[in-house]
Every structure is written in structure tokens, then in C-alpha cells.
Protein backbone atom coordinates (compact mmCIF):
# COMPACT_ATOMS: atom_id res chain seq x y z
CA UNK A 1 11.69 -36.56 25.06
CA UNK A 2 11.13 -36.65 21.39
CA UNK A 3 9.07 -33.19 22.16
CA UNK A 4 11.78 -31.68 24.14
CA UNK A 5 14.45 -32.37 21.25
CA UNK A 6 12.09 -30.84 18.98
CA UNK A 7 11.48 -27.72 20.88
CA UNK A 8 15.26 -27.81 21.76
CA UNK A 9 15.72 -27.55 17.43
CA UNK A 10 13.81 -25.10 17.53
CA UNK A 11 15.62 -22.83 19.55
CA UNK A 12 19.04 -23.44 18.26
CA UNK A 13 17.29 -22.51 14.76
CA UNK A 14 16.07 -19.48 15.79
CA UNK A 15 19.44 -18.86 17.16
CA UNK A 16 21.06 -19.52 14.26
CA UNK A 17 18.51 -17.77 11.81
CA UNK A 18 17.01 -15.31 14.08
CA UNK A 19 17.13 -12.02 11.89
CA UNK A 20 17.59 -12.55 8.28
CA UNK A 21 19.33 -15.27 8.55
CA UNK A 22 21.78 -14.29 11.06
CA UNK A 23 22.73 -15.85 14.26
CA UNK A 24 21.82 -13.96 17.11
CA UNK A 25 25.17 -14.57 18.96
CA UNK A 26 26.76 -12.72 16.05
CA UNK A 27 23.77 -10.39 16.38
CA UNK A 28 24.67 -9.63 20.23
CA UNK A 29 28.18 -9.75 19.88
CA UNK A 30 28.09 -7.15 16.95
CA UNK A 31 26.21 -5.26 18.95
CA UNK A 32 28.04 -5.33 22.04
CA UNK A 33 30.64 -4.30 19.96
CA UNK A 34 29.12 -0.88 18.94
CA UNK A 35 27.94 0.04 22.46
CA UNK A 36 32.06 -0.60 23.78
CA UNK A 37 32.69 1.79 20.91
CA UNK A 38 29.62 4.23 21.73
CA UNK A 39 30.64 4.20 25.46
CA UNK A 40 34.09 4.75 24.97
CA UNK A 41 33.67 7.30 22.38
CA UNK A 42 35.02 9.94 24.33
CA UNK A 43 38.04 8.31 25.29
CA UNK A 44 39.06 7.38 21.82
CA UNK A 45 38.25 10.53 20.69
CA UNK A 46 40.41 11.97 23.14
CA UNK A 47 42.85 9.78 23.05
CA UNK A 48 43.20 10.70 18.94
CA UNK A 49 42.87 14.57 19.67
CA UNK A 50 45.86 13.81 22.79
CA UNK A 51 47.96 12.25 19.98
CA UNK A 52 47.71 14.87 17.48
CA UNK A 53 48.01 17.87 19.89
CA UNK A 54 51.72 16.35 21.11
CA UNK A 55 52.63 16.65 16.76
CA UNK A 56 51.29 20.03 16.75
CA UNK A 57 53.10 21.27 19.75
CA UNK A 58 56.06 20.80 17.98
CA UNK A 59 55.04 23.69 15.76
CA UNK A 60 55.37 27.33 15.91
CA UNK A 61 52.44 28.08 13.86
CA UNK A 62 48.95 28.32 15.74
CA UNK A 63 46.99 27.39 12.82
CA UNK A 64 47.30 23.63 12.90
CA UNK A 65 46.02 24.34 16.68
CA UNK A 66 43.25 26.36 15.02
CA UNK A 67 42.53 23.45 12.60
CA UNK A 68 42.78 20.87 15.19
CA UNK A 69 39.52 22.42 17.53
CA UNK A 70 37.93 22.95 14.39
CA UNK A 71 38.17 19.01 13.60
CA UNK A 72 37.31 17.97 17.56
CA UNK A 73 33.75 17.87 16.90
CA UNK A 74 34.07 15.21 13.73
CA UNK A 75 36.20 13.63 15.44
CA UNK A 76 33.89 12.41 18.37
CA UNK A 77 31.28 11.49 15.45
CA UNK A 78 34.80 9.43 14.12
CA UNK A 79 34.18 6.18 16.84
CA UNK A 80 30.64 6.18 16.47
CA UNK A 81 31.06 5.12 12.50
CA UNK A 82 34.12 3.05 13.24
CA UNK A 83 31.73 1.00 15.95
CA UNK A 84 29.39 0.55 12.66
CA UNK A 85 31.99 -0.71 10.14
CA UNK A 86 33.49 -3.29 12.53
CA UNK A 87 30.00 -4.44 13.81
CA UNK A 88 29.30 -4.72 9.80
CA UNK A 89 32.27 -6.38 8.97
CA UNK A 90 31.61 -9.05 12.09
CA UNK A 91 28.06 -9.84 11.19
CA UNK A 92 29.27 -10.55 7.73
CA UNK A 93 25.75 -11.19 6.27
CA UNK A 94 24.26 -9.73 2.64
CA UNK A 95 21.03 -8.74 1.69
CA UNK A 96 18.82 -6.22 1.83
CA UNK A 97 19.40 -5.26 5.42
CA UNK A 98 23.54 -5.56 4.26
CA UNK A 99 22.97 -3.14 1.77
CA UNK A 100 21.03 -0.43 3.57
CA UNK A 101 23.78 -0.64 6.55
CA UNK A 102 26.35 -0.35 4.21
CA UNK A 103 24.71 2.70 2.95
CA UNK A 104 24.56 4.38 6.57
CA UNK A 105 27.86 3.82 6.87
CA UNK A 106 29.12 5.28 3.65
CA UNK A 107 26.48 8.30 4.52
CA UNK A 108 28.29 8.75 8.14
CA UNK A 109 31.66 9.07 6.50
CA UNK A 110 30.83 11.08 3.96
CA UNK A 111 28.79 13.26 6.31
CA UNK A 112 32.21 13.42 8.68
CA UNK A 113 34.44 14.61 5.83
CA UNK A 114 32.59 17.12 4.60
CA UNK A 115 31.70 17.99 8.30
CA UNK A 116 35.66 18.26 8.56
CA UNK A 117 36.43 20.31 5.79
CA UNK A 118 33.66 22.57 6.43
CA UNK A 119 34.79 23.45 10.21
CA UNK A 120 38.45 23.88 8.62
CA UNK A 121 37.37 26.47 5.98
CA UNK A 122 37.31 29.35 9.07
CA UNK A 123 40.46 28.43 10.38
CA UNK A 124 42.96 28.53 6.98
CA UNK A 125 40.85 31.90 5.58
CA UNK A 126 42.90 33.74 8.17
CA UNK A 127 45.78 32.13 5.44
CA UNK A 128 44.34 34.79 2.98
CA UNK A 129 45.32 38.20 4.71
CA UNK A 130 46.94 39.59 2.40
CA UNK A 131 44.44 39.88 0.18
CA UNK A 132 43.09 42.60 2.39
CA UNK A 133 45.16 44.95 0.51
CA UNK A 134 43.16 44.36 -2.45
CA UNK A 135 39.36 43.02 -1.32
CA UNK A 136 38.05 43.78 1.99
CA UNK A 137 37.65 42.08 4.59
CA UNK A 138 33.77 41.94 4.63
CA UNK A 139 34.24 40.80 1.00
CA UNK A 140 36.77 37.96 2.20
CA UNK A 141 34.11 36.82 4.51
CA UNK A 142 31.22 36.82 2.13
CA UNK A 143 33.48 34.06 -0.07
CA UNK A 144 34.39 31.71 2.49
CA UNK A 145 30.63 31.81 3.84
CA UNK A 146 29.70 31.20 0.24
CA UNK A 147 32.24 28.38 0.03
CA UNK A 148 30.72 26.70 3.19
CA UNK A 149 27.45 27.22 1.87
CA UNK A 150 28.40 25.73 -1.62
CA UNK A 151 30.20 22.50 0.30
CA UNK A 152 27.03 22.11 2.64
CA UNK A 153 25.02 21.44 -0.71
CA UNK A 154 27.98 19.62 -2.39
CA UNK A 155 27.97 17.03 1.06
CA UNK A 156 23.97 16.62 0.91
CA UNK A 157 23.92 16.03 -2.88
CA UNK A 158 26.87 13.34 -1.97
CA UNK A 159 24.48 11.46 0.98
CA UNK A 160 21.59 11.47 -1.48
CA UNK A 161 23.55 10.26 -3.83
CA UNK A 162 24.58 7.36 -1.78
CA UNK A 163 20.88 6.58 -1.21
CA UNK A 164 20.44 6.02 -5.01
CA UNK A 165 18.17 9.51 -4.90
CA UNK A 166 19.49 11.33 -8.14
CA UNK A 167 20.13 14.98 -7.72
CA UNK A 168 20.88 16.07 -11.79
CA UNK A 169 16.67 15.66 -12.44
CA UNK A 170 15.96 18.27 -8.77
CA UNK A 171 18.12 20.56 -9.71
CA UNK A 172 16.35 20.90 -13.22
CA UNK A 173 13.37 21.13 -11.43
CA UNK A 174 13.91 23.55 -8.84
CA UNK A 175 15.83 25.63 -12.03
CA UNK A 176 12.26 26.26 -13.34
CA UNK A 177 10.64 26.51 -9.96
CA UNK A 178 13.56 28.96 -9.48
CA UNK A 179 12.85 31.40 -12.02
CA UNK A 180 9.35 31.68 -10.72
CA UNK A 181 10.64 32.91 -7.33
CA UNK A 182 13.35 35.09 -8.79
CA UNK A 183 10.58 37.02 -10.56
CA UNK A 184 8.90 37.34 -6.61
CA UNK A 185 12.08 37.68 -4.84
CA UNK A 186 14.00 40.47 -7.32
CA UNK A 187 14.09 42.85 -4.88
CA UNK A 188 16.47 40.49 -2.73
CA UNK A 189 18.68 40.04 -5.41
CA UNK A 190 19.13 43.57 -6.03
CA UNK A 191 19.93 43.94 -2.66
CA UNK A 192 23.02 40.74 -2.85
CA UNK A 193 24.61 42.55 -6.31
CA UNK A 194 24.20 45.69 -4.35
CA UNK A 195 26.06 44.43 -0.85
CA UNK A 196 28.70 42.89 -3.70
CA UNK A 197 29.38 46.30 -5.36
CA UNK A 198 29.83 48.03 -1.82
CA UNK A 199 32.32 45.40 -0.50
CA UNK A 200 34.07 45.86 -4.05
CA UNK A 201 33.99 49.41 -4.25
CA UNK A 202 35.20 49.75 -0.27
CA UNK A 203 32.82 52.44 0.67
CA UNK A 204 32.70 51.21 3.93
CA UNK A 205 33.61 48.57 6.28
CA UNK A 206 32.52 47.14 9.66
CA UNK A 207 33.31 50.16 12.44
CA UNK A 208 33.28 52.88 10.02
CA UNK A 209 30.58 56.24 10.90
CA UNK A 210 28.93 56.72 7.40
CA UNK A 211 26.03 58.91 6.74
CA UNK A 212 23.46 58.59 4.24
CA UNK A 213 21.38 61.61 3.11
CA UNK A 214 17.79 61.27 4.41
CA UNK A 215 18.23 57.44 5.45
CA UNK A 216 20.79 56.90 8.71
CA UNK A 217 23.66 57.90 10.27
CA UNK A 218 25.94 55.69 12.56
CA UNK A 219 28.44 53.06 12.95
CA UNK A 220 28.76 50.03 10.61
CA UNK A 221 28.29 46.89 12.49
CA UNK A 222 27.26 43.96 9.86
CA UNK A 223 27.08 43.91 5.93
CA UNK A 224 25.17 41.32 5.18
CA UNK A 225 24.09 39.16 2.15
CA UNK A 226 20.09 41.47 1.92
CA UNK A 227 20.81 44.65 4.67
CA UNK A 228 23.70 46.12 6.65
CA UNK A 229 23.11 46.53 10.24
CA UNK A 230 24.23 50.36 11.43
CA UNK A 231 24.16 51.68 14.93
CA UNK A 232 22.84 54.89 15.43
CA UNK A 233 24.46 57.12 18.23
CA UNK A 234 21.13 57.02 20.16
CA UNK A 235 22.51 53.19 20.30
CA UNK A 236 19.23 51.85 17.95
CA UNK A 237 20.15 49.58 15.43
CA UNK A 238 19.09 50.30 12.08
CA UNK A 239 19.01 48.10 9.29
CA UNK A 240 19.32 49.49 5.82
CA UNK A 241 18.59 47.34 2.61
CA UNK A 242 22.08 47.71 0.77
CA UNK A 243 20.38 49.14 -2.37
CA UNK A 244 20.05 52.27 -0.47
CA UNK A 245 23.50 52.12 0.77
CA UNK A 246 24.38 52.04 -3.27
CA UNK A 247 22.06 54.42 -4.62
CA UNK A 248 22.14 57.10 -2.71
CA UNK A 249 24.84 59.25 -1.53
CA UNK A 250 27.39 58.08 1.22
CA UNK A 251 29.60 60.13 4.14
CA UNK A 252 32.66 58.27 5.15
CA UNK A 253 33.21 60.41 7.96
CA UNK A 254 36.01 57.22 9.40
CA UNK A 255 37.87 57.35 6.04
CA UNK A 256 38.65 61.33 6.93
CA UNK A 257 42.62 62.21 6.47
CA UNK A 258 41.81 65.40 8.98
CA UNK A 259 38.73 66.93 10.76
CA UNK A 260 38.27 70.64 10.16
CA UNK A 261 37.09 73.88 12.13
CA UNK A 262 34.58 76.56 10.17
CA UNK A 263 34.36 79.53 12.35
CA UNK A 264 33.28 83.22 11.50
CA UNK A 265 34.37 84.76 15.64
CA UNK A 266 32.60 88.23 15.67
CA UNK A 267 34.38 90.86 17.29
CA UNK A 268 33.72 94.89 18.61
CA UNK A 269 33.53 97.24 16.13
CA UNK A 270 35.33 99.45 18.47
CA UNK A 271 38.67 97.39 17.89
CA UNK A 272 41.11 99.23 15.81
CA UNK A 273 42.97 98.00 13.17
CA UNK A 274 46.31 97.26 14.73
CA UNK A 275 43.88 95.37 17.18
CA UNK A 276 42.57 93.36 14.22
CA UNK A 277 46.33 92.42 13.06
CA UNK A 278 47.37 91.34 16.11
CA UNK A 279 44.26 89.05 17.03
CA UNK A 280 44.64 87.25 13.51
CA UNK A 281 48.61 87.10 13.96
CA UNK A 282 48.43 85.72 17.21
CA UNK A 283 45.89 82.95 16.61
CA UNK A 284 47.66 81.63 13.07
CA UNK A 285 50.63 81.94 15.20
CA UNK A 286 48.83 79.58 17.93
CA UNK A 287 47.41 77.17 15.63
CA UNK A 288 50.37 76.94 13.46
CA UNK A 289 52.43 75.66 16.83
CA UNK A 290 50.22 73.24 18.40
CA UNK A 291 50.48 70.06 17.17
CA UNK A 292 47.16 68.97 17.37
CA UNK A 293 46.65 71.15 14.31
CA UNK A 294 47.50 70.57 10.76
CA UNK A 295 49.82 72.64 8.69
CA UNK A 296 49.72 74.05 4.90
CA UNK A 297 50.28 71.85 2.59
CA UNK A 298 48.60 69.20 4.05
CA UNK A 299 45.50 71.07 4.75
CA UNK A 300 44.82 74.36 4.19
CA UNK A 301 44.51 77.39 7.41
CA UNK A 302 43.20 80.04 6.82
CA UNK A 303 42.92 83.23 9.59
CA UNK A 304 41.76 86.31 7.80
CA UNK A 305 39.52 89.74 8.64
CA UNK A 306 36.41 88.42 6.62
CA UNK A 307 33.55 90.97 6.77
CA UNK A 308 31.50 93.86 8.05
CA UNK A 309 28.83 92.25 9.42
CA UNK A 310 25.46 94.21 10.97
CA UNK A 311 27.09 93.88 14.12
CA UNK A 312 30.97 93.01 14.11
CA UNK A 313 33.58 92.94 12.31
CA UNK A 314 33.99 89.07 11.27
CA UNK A 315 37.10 87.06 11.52
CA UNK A 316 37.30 83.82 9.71
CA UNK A 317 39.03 80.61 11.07
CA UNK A 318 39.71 77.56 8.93
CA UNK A 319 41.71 74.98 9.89
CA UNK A 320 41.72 70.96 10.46
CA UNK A 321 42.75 68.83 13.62
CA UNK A 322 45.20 65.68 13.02
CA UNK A 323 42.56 63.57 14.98
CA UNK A 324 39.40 62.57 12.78
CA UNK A 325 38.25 60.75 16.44
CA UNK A 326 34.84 62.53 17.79
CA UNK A 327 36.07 63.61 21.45
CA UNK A 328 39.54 64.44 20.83
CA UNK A 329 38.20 66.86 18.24
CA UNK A 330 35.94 68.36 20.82
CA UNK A 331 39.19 68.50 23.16
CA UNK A 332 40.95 70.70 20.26
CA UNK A 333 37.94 72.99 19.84
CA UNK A 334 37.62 73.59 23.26
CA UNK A 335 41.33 74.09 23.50
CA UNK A 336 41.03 76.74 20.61
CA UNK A 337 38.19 78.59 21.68
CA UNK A 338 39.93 78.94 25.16
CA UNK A 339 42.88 80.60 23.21
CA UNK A 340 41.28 82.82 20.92
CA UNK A 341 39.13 84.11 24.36
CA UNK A 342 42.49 84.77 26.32
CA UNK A 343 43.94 86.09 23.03
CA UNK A 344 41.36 88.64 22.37
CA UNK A 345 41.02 89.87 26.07
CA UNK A 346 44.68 90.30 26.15
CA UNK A 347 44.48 92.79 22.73
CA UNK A 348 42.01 95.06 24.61
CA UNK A 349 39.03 93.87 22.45
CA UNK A 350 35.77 91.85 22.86
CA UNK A 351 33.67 89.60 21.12
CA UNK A 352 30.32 91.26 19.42
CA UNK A 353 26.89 90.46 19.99
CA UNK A 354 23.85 91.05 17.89
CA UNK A 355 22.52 94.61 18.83
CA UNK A 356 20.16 97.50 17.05
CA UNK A 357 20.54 101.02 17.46
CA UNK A 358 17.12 102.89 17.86
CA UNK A 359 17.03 106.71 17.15
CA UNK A 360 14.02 108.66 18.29
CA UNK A 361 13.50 112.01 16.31
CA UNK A 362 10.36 113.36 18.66
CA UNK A 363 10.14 112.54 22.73
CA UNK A 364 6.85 111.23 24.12
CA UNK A 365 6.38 114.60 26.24
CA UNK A 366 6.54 116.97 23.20
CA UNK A 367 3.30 115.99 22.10
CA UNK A 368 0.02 115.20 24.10
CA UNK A 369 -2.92 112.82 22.57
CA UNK A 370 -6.21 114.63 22.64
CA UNK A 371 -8.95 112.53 23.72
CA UNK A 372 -12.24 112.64 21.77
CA UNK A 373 -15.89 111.85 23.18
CA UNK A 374 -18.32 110.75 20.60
CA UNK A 375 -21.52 108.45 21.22
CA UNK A 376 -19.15 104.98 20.47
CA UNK A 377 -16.29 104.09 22.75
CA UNK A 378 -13.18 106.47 23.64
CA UNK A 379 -10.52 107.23 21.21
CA UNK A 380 -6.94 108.21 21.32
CA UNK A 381 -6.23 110.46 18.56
CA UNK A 382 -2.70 111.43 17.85
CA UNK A 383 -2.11 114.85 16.91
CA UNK A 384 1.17 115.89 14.97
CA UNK A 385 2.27 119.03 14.97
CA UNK A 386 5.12 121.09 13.48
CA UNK A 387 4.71 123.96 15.76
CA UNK A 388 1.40 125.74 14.77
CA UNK A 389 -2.06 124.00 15.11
């Protein structure tokens, strides 16, 4: 008996001092009480997200919706940390193992808020559109990626912090370990103050067809931080370290007020010169009335008798379209070209085509090649005559 109460102390010490000095009934029930909040961390999260979704249907404005889906994934990390804290505060024990719970804990919440404001930063930039009258866009986006970026590092020097890991003596460290890769990586910082002058200067934005000389032409997809990403019309992407793109010469062909028409139309020299007047009338007339066209002052047109060319006499068309869009301009050439055809045809002229006149002063028949025999190969000697041999 003496042996059984013995053993029987034993247990209910161990029970009472199983794991640093905790009982293991407080042990079980603090953890029972972290699983109920692990299992049901989907109901309470959406219990809190069915809550807050009823205040901000009261609203007009979508961007508390916005923000809310933003915060729905720290929210489910939100019962998780909340089953830690009341386990914590149950067990009630210190030490060691008290200290480095207490530390996860303070980690987890500091790691949700930051989590939180980070997801939120997308939602309230849309807040800032009226800046876009001053910076653009692309610009816009660069600083609120930079301000994410800058409040990821802010959050992790905040955990370590918690975990007594100073951050001041690293960042000292990497500063010298820093200028030794800045003098290796110079190139990509070129290429970031270069991307930062283009968004500044508005050269170009996302969707606009640019041309550089000698490097690309396309459609701007992506500026980014080291290259921008353009689209050729072959449908390759191409992408183009931004030093390029602010070094060397670029075509906004989007940021085009009009689209214009260069054309030198050849016609007969047989067409007279009341011909000529009534062509040129007739097609400034034409142009002048269609509204697809542009009229003086806002762009110049120009229909004029140019030159006498080898093989017509050249009229000159100059004009711009309204559209600066790639197949409506098409749809205005081919509209003009139809006219000025019909036009001409109707004025009893025709368009020239590049000819040479060939004038022969002796016929083949008027003179006959004598053929001479020697000891080589035959000859054909040509023999010109005046009249007399």
C-alpha cells in the first residue's frame, strides 16, 4: 500500500509540475482552448467580416468595401493570435518559456497590423486621383509600391525587434556592404533614376505606341523599376532598359493631336491647265467638307500643282485626319484615294506612270554588218557609213 501511495504522489506531482512547473490540466485545457479557436477560425472570422459588411452597407462609398477584402485575409490570422493570448493568459505561468510565448504573440500582432495596413495601401491610393493631373499614373504606382516596400521592412525590423535582435548595428553593416554592391550594380541604378525621369517628364505611359530610333517600336505595356516592357506589332515583347528609353530619342505617336497625309499624285502630261485647276479645286473642295479631315488653322492643307517631274506633272496633297487611331486612318486614306481616282477620271485626265521615250536616228535595215574571216573565230564588224564607202 505504502508503494501504491507513493507511486500515486508521484503522479499527481507530475500532474501538477509536468512542464516547467505547470499543471498539465492547465496545460490541456489551454490547449484545448487554442484548437476551439483554431477550428472555429473561420467562423469567427466570418462572423467579424458579416458584422462589418452590414456597417459598410450603409455607405455609398465602395472604398470601405475595397478596404474591407483587403483586411479579410488578416483577419482570419486575427483568431489564431487571440487563441494564443487567452491560452497565455490561462496558463498564467513565468519563465523562460512565458517570455518566449509572450514574444510570439507580440510578433503575431505586430505581423497582423502591418499585414493590415499593407493590404489597405492599394485600396485608398485610388483616394489620390487627382493627382493624375500633375504625376502620372505609372509614377503614382511606383510610390505606393515603394511605400509597401518601405512598411514590409519597417514590420520586419519591428518583429526583430521584439526578439531582442537589434536592427541600428545591420543596417550600418549592410551600409558598407552596400556601397560595395552599388559600385557592381550602377548600371541598375541608372536604369531606376532613369524610369523616375520618364514617369516625371510624361513621355509615355502604359498603352501609348512610342518609337525609339534604332531600338523598338510598339505599345507600352509595363514601366518598371530596371526595364519597360513594349509590345511590338509582330506581338513579341521587348524589354528595353529605361536608360535607353531616356537617352535616346522618343516618338509618341499616341500623344498625336492629328495624323497627316504626304502625297505627291502624278498625273498626264497631256492634261491641260484648266484640267489641272479643276483637279486641285475639286479635291481641297472634298477634303475641306468631310469631316474626317482637319481644317486650317488647326492643321495646315495644302493642295497645290508642285512640279514637272520626268514623267508627270506632280500634284501635292497635305493634309491631317481627326483620328490619330491606326485603322481609321487607313479608312480615310482609302476613302481619299477613292475620291481623287473618281475626281480625276471625271476631269478627262489620268494618272502618270514612269515611261522613257527612245528616238532612233538610223534603222537596223539601212546598214548591213560585213562579216570578216580571219584564222581566229568569226567577227561582226559594224560598218558606218554616211553614204560613200
Amino acid at each position: 500500500m505504502e508503494h501504491l501511495k507513493a507511486f500515486g504522489d508521484l503522479v499527481l506531482d507530475v500532474w501538477q509540475n509536468g512542464l516547467f512547473g505547470i499543471d498539465i490540466g492547465r496545460i490541456l485545457v489551454a490547449t484545448l482552448i487554442f484548437l476551439a479557436f483554431l477550428l472555429f477560425r473561420k467562423t469567427i472570422s466570418k462572423a467579424i467580416l458579416r458584422r462589418l459588411k452590414r456597417l459598410t452597407a450603409k455607405t455609398t462609398s465602395e472604398l470601405d468595401d475595397k478596404i474591407l477584402t483587403a483586411l479579410e485575409p488578416p483577419l482570419n490570422l486575427l483568431p489564431v493570435v487571440l487563441g494564443l493570448f487567452f491560452a497565455r493568459q490561462y496558463l498564467g505561468f513565468e519563465g523562460a518559456a512565458a517570455i518566449l510565448l509572450d514574444k510570439l504573440i507580440r510578433s503575431l500582432v505586430a505581423f497582423t497590423i502591418f499585414w493590415s495596413v499593407f493590404n489597405i495601401i492599394l485600396p485608398i491610393s485610388h483616394l489620390f486621383k487627382k493627382l493624375e493631373s500633375i504625376f502620372d499614373r505609372s509614377l503614382l504606382d511606383w510610390f505606393f509600391n515603394a511605400t509597401r516596400a518601405a512598411l514590409a521592412l519597417i514590420g520586419g525590423a519591428t518583429i526583430l525587434e521584439i526578439w531582442g535582435i537589434r536592427v541600428g548595428p545591420i543596417i550600418a553593416g549592410l551600409g558598407l556592404f552596400g556601397v560595395a554592391v552599388a559600385l557592381g550594380a550602377q548600371d541598375l541604378f541608372k536604369n531606376l533614376i532613369s524610369g523616375i525621369l520618364i514617369l516625371a517628364e510624361r513621355r509615355f505611359k502604359i498603352g501609348d505606341w512610342i518609337q525609339v530610333n534604332g531600338v523598338v517600336e510598339g505599345t507600352v505595356e509595363q514601366i518598371g523599376f530596371r526595364s519597360t516592357r513594349i509590345r511590338r506589332f509582330d506581338k513579341a515583347p521587348v524589354f528595353v532598359p529605361n536608360t535607353l528609353l531616356s537617352d535616346n530619342t522618343v516618338t509618341n505617336f499616341t500623344s498625336m493631336t492629328f495624323r497627316r497625309i504626304s502625297w505627291l499624285v502624278g498625273l498626264e502630261y497631256r492634261t491641260t491647265v484648266s484640267q489641272l485647276k479643276a483637279i486641285r479645286q475639286r479635291i481641297e473642295a472634298w477634303i475641306t467638307e468631310h469631316e474626317g479631315f482637319v481644317n486650317p488653322p488647326s492643321a495646315p492643307l495644302f493642295v497645290r500643282i508642285d512640279n514637272f517631274s520626268d514623267s508627270s506633272i506632280d500634284l501635292k496633297i497635305y493634309c491631317f485626319t481627326r483620328t490619330t487611331v491606326w485603322g481609321e486612318w487607313l479608312e480615310r486614306k482609302e476613302e481619299l484615294i477613292c475620291a481623287i481616282k473618281e475626281i480625276v477620271e471625271e476631269e478627262g485626265s489620268g494618272f502618270a506612270f514612269p515611261s522613257q521615250s527612245l528616238y532612233v536616228e538610223t534603222m537596223p535595215w539601212e546598214e548591213r554588218p560585213a562579216v570578216a574571216q580571219g584564222n581566229g573565230p568569226e567577227q561582226m564588224l559594224v560598218q558606218a557609213s554616211t553614204g560613200s564607202d
